[in-house]
C-alpha atoms as a PDB file:
ATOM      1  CA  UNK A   1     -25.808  40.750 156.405  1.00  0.00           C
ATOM      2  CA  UNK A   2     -25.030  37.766 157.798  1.00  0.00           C
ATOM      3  CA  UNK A   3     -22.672  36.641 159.920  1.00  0.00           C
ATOM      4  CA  UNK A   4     -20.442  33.274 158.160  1.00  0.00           C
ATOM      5  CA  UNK A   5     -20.821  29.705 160.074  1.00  0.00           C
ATOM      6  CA  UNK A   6     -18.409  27.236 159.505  1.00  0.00           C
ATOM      7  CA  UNK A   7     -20.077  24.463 160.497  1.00  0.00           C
ATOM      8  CA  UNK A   8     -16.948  22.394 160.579  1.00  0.00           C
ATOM      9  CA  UNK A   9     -15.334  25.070 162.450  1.00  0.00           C
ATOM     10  CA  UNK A  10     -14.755  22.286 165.661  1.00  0.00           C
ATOM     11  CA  UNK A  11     -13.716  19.900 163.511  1.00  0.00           C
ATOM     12  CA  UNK A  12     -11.114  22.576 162.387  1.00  0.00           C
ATOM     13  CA  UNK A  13      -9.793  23.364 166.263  1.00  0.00           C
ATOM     14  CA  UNK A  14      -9.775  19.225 166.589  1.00  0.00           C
ATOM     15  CA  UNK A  15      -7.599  18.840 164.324  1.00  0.00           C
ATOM     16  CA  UNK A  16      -5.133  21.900 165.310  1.00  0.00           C
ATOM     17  CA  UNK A  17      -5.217  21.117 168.763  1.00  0.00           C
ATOM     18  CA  UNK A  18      -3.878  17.519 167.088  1.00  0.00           C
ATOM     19  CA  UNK A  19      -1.029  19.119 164.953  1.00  0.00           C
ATOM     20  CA  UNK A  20      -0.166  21.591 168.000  1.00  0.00           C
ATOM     21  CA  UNK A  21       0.492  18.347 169.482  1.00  0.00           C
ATOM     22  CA  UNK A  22       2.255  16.283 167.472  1.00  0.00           C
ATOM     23  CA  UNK A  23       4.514  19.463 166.968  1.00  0.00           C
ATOM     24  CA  UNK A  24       5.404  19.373 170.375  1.00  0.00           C
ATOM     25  CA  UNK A  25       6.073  15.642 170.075  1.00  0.00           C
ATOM     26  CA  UNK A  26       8.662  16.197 167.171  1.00  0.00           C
ATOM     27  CA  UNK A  27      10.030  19.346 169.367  1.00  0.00           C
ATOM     28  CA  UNK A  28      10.423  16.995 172.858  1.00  0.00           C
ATOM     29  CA  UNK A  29      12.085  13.671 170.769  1.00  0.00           C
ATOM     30  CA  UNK A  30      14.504  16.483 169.063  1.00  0.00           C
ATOM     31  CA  UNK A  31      15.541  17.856 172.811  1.00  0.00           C
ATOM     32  CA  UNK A  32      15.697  14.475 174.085  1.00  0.00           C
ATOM     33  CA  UNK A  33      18.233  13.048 170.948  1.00  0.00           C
ATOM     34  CA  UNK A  34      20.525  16.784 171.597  1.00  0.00           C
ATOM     35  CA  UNK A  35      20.479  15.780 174.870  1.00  0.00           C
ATOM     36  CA  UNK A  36      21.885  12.231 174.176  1.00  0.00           C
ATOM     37  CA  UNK A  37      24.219  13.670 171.120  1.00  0.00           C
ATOM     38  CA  UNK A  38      25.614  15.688 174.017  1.00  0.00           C
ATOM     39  CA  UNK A  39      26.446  12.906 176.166  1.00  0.00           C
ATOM     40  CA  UNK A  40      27.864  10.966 173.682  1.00  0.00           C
ATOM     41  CA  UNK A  41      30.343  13.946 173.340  1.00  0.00           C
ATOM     42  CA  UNK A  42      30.975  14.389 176.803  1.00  0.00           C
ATOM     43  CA  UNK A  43      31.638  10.335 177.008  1.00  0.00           C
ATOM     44  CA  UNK A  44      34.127  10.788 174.106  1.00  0.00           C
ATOM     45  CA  UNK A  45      35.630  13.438 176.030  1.00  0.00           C
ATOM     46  CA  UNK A  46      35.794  11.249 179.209  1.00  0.00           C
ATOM     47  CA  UNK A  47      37.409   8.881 176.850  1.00  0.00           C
ATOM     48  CA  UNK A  48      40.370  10.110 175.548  1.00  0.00           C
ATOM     49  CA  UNK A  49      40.855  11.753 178.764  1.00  0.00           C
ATOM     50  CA  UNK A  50      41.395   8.082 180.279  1.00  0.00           C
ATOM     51  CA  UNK A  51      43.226   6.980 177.273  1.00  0.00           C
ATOM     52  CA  UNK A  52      45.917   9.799 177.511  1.00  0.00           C
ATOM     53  CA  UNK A  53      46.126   8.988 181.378  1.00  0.00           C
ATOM     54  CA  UNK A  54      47.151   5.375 180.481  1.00  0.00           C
ATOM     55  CA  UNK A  55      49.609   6.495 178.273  1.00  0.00           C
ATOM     56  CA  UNK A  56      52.148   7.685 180.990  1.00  0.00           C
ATOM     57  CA  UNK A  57      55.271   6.026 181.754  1.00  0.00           C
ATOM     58  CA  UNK A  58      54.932   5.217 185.410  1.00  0.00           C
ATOM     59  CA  UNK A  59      52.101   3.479 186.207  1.00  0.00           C
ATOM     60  CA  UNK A  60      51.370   0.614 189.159  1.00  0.00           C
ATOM     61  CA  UNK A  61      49.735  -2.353 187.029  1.00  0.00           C
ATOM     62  CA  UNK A  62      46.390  -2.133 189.241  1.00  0.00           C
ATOM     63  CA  UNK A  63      46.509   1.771 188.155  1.00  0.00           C
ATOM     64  CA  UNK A  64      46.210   0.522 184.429  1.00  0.00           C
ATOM     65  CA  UNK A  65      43.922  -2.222 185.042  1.00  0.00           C
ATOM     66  CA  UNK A  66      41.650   0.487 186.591  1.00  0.00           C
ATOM     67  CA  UNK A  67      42.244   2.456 183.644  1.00  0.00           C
ATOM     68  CA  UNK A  68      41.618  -0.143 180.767  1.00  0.00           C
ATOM     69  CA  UNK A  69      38.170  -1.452 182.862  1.00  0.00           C
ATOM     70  CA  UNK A  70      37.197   2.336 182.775  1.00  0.00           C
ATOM     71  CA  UNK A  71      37.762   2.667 179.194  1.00  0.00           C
ATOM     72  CA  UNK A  72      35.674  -0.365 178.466  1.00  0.00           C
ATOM     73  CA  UNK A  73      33.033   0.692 180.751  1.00  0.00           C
ATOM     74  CA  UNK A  74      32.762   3.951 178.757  1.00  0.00           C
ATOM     75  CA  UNK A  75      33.057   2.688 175.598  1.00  0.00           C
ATOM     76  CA  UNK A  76      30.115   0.633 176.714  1.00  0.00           C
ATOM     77  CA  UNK A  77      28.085   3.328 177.207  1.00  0.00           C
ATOM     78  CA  UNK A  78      28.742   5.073 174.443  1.00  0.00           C
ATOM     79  CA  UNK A  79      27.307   2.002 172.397  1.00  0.00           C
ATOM     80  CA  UNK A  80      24.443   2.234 174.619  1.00  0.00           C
ATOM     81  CA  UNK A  81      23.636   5.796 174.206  1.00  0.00           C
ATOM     82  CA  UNK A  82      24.300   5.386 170.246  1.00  0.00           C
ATOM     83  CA  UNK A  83      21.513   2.844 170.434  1.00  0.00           C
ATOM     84  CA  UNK A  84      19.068   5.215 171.773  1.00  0.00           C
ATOM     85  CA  UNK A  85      20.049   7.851 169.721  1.00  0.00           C
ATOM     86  CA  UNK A  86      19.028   5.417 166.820  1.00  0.00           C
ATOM     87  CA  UNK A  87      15.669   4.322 168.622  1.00  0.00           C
ATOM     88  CA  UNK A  88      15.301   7.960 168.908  1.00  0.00           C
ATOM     89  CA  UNK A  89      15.465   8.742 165.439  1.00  0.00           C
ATOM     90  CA  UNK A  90      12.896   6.190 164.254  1.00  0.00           C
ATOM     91  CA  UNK A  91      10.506   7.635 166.888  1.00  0.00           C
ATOM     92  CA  UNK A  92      11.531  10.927 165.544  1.00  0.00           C
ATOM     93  CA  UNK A  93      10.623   9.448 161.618  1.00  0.00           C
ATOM     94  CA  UNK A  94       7.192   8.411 163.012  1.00  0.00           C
ATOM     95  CA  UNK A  95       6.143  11.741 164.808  1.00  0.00           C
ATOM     96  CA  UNK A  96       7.062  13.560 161.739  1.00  0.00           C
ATOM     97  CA  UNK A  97       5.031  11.186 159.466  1.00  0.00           C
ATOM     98  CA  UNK A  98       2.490  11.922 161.758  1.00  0.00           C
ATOM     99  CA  UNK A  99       2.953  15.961 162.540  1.00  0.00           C
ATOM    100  CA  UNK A 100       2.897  15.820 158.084  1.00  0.00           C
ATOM    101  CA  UNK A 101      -0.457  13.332 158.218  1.00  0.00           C
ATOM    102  CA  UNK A 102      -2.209  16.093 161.003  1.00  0.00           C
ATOM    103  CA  UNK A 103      -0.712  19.274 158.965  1.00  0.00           C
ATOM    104  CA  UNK A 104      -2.468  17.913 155.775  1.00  0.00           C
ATOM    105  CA  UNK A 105      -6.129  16.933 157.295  1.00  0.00           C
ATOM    106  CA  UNK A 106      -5.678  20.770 159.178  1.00  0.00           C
ATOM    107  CA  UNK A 107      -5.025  22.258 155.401  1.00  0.00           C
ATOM    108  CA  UNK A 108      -7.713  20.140 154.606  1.00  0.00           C
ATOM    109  CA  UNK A 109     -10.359  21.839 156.857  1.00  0.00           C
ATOM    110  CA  UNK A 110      -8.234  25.235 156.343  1.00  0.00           C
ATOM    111  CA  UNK A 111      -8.969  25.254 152.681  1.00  0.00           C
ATOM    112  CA  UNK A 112     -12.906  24.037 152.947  1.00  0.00           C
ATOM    113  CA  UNK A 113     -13.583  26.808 155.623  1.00  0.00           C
ATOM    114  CA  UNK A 114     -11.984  29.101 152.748  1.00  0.00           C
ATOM    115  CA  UNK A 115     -13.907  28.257 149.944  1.00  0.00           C
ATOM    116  CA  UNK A 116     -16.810  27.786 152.101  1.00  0.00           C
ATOM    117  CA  UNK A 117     -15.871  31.904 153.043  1.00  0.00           C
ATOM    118  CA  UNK A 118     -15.433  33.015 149.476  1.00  0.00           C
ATOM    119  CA  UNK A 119     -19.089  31.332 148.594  1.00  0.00           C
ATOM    120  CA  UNK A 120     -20.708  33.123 151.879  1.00  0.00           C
ATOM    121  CA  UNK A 121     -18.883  36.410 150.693  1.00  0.00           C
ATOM    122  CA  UNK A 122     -19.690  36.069 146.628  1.00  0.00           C
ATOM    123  CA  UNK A 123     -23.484  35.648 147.898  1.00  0.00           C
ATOM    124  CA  UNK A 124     -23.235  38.222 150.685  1.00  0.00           C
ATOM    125  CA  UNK A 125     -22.344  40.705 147.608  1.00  0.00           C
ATOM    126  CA  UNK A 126     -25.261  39.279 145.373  1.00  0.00           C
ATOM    127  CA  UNK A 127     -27.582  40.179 148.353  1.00  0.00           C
ATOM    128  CA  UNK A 128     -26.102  43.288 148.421  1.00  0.00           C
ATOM    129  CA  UNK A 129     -26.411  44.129 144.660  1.00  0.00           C
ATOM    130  CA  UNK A 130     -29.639  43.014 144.360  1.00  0.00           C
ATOM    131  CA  UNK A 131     -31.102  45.279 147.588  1.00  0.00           C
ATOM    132  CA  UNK A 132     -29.179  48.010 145.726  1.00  0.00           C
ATOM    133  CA  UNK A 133     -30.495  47.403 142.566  1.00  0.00           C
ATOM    134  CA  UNK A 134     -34.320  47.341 144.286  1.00  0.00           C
ATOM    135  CA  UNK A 135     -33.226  50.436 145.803  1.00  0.00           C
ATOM    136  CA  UNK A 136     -32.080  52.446 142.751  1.00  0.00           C
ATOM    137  CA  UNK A 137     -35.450  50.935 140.596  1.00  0.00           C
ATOM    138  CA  UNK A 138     -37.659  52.344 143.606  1.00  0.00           C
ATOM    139  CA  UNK A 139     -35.986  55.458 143.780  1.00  0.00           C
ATOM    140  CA  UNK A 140     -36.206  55.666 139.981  1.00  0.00           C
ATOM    141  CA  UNK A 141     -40.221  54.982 140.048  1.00  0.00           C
ATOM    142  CA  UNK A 142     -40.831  57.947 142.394  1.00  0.00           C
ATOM    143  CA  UNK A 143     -39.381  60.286 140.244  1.00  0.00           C
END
């Protein structure tokens, strides 16, 4: 019996070593847009923090200029880190397009080094039956 070559077997490990990474792509772009979903919420904290500060009664004028400036500066950067949450998402789009594109040429190999199996064992067993058969007709002539 013989042992079954793929000979597209590094072909095969190419292309998962290519899906492993664009896995880890997708999995880094989804930490980094948490990450930024989390600021945003800790900015929106900050926010109403400063907002409920401004409401009290007694307040020195330069104590609610402060205030108001801060509250613009935040809600500045929550703008900003909306926009990379949206550049983050269309990066995220295009690694998945590409994880799906790697995932399908890796089935692709998958599924040729299975049929290419099946053929290797279905003639492996014809081998087999044949030697058998020789065997049974020579053991059948010496009797």
């Amino acid at each position: 019996m013989k042992k079954f070559n793929y000979k597209f077997e590094s072909i095969l490990n190419v292309k998962e070593n290519f899906k492993k990474q664009a896995m880890k792509e997708v999995a880094e772009i989804g930490r980094q847009i948490e990450e930024k979903l989390e600021k945003k919420e800790q900015l929106i904290l900050e926010l109403k923090e400063c907002k409920q500060s401004s409401q009290k009664i007694l307040m020195k004028v330069s104590e609610l200029q402060f205030i108001e400036s801060h509250i613009y500066f935040i809600n500045k950067k929550i703008q900003f880190v909306e926009s990379e949450l949206l550049k983050l998402k269309l990066v995220l789009k295009m690694k998945q397009k590409i994880l799906v594109e790697k995932t399908k040429e890796s089935k692709i190999f998958h599924k040729l080094k299975e049929s290419k199996f099946m053929k290797h064992k279905s003639e492996e067993n014809k081998e087999e039956l044949e030697m058998l058969d020789e065997l049974a007709i020579q053991k059948s002539s010496r009797n």
